[in-house]
Protein backbone atom coordinates (compact mmCIF):
# COMPACT_ATOMS: atom_id res chain seq x y z
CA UNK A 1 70.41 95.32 117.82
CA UNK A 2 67.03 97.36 118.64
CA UNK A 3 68.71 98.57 121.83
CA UNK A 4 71.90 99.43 119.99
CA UNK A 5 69.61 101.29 117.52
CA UNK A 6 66.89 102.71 120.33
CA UNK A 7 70.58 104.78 121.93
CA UNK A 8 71.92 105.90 118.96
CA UNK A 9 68.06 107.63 117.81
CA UNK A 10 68.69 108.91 121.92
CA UNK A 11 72.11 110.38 120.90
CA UNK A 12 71.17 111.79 117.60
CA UNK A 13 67.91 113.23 119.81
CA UNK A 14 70.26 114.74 121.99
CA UNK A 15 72.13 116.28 119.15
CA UNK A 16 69.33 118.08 117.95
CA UNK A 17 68.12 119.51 121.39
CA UNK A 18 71.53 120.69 121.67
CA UNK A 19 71.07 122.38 118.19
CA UNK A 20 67.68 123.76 119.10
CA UNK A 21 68.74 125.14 121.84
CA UNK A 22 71.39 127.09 120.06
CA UNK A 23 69.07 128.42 117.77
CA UNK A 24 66.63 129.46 120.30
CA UNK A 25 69.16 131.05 122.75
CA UNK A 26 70.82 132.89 119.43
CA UNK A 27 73.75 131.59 120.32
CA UNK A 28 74.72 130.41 116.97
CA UNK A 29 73.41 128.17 114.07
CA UNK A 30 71.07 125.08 114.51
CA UNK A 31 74.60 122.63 115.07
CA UNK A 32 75.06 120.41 118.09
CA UNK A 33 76.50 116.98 118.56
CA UNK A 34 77.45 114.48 121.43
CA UNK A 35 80.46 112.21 121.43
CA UNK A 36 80.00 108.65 123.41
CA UNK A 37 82.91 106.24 124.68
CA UNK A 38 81.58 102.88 125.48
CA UNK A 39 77.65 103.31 124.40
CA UNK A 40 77.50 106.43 127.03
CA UNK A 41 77.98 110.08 126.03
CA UNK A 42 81.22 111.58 127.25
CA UNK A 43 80.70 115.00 125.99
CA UNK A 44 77.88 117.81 124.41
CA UNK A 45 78.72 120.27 121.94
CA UNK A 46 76.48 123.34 120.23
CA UNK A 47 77.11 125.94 117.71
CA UNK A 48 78.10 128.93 119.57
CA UNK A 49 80.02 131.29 116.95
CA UNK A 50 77.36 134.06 117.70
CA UNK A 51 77.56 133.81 120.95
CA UNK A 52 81.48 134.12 121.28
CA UNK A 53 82.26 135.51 118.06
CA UNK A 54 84.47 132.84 117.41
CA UNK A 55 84.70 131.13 114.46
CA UNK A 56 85.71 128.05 115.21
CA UNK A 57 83.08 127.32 117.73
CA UNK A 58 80.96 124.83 115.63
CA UNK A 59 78.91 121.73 117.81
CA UNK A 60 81.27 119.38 116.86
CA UNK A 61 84.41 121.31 117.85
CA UNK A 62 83.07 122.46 121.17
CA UNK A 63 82.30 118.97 121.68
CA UNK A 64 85.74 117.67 120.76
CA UNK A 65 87.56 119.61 122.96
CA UNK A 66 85.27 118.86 126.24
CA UNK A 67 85.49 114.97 125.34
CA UNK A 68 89.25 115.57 125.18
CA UNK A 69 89.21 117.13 128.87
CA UNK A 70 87.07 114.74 130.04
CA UNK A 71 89.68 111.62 128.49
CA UNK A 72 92.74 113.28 128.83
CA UNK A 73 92.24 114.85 132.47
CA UNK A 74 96.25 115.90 133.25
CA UNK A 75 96.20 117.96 130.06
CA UNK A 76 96.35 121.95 132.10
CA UNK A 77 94.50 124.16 130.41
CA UNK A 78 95.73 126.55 128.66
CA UNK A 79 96.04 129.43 131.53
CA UNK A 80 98.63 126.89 133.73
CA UNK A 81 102.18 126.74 133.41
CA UNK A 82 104.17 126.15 131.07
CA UNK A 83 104.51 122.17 130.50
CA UNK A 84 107.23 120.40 128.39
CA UNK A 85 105.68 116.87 128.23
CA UNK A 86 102.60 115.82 126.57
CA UNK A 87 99.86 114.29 128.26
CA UNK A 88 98.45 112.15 125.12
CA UNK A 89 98.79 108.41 125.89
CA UNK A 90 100.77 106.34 122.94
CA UNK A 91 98.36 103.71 121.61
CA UNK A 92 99.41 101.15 119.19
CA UNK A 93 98.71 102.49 115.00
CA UNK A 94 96.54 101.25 112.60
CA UNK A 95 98.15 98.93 110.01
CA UNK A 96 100.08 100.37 107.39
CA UNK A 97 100.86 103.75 109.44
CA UNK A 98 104.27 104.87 109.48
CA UNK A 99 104.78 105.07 112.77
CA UNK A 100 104.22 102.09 115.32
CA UNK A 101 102.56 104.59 118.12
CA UNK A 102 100.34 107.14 117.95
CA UNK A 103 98.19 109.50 120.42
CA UNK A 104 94.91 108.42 121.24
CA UNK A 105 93.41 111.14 120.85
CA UNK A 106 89.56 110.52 120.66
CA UNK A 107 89.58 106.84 119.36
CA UNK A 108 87.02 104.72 119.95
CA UNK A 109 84.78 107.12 120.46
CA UNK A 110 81.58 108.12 117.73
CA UNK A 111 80.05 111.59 117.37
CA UNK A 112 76.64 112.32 116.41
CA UNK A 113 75.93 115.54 114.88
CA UNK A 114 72.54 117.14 114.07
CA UNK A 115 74.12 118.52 110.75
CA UNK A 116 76.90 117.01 108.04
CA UNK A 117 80.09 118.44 109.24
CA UNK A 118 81.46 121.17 107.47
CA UNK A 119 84.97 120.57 106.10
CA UNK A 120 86.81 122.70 109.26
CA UNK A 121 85.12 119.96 111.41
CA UNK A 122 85.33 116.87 109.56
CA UNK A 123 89.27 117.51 109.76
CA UNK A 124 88.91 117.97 113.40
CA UNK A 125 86.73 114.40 113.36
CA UNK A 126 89.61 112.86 111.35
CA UNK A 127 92.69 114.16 113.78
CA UNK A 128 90.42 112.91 116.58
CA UNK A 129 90.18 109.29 115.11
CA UNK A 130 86.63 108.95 115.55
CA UNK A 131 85.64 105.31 114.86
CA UNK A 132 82.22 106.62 113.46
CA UNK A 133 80.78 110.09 112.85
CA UNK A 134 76.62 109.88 112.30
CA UNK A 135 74.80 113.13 110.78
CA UNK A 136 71.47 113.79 110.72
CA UNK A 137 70.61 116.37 107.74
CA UNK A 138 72.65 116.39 104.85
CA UNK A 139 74.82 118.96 103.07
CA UNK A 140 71.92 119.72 101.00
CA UNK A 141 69.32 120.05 103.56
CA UNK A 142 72.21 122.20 105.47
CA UNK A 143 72.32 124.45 102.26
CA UNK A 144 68.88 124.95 102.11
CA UNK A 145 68.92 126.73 105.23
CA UNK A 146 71.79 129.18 104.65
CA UNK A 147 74.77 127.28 105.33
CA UNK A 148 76.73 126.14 102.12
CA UNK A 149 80.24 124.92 102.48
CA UNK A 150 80.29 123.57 98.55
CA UNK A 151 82.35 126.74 98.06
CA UNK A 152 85.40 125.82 100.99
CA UNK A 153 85.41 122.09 98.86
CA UNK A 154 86.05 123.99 95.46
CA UNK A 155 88.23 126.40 96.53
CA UNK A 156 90.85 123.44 98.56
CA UNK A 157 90.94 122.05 95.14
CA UNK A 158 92.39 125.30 93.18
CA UNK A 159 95.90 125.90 92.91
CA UNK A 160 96.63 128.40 95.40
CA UNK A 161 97.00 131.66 93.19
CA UNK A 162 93.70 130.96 91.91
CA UNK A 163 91.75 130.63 95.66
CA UNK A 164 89.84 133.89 96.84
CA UNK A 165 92.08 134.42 99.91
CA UNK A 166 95.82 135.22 98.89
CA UNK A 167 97.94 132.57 99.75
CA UNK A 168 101.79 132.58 99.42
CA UNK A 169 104.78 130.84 100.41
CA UNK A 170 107.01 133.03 102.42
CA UNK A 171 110.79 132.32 103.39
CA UNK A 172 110.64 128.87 103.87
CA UNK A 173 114.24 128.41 105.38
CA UNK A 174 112.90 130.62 108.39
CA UNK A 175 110.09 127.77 109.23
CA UNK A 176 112.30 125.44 108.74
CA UNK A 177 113.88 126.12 111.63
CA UNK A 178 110.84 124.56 113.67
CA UNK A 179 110.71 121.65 111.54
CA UNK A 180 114.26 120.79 112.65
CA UNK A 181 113.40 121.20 116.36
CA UNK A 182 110.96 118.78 115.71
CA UNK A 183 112.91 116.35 113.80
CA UNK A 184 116.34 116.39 116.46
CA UNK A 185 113.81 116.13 119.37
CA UNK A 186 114.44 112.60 121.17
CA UNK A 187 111.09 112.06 122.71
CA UNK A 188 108.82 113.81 120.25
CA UNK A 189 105.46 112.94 120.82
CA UNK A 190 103.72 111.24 117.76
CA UNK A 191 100.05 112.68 117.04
């Protein structure tokens, strides 16, 4: 038990240095996580969003996507040709899923993250099926530097004509078209 508990203070330390470093670099906001496989860490991620300008580049989203390169080698990246098969390996489902296979995706694995993930992350964590995502500072600490996401969690729950970005349901026959690719493929690829 102390050992168990002596590597996961060393993962959440880790965490953190990521985060400083972010901070100290200016490469984006004081975010950075690990992901571990096995009681070893498979993967570092840090806040980066002012450093690329991308939005999406949040510690635990960086680190997703390295721990998915470094479990799902044969995926190309994105630059290679194109590739009609997927490289995800079927696992068995949890109990009560739908479907009797599903991708691995990042199972097994726990992420520790020097922040409470913010609701575009969390969603990442949960298509990743993470067996156990551990947070250092809370939303609240998190909103008392700056960073407040209580706005994203009211705004999911307003009927869309009411949320401050317009959304709209446009010619739904047209994407269903995609939908029925999907649904007549033989060897679609459940995820």
């Amino acid at each position: 038990m102390a050992k168990s508990k002596a590597k996961r203070k060393a993962f959440m330390a880790e965490a953190v240095r990521l985060a400083t470093e972010s901070v100290t670099n200016g490469w984006g906001g004081p975010f950075g996580s690990v992901i571990t496989k096995d009681g070893e860490i498979i993967a570092r991620g840090q806040n980066r969003v002012l450093l690329t300008g991308d939005p999406t580049a949040h510690g635990e989203v960086e680190a997703i996507r390295k721990a998915i390169q470094v479990l799902n080698p044969e995926a190309p990246s994105i630059s290679v040709d194109y590739q009609k098969t997927s490289t995800l390996r079927l696992i068995r489902s949890e109990p009560g899923d739908k479907l009797p296979f599903r991708a691995r995706m990042l199972k097994g694995c726990e992420i520790y993250t020097s922040g409470a993930p913010c609701p575009m992350c969390m969603s990442a964590i949960y298509w990743s099926r993470f067996r156990a995502v551990y947070f250092s500072c809370d939303l609240e600490a998190t909103e008392g530097i700056g960073f407040s996401d209580a706005y994203q969690y009211e705004e999911f729950k307003k009927p869309l004509e009411d949320r401050m970005i317009k959304m709209k349901q446009i010619y739904p026959k047209l994407g269903l078209t995609s939908y029925k690719a999907w649904e007549d493929r033989p060897n679609r690829h459940p995820y």
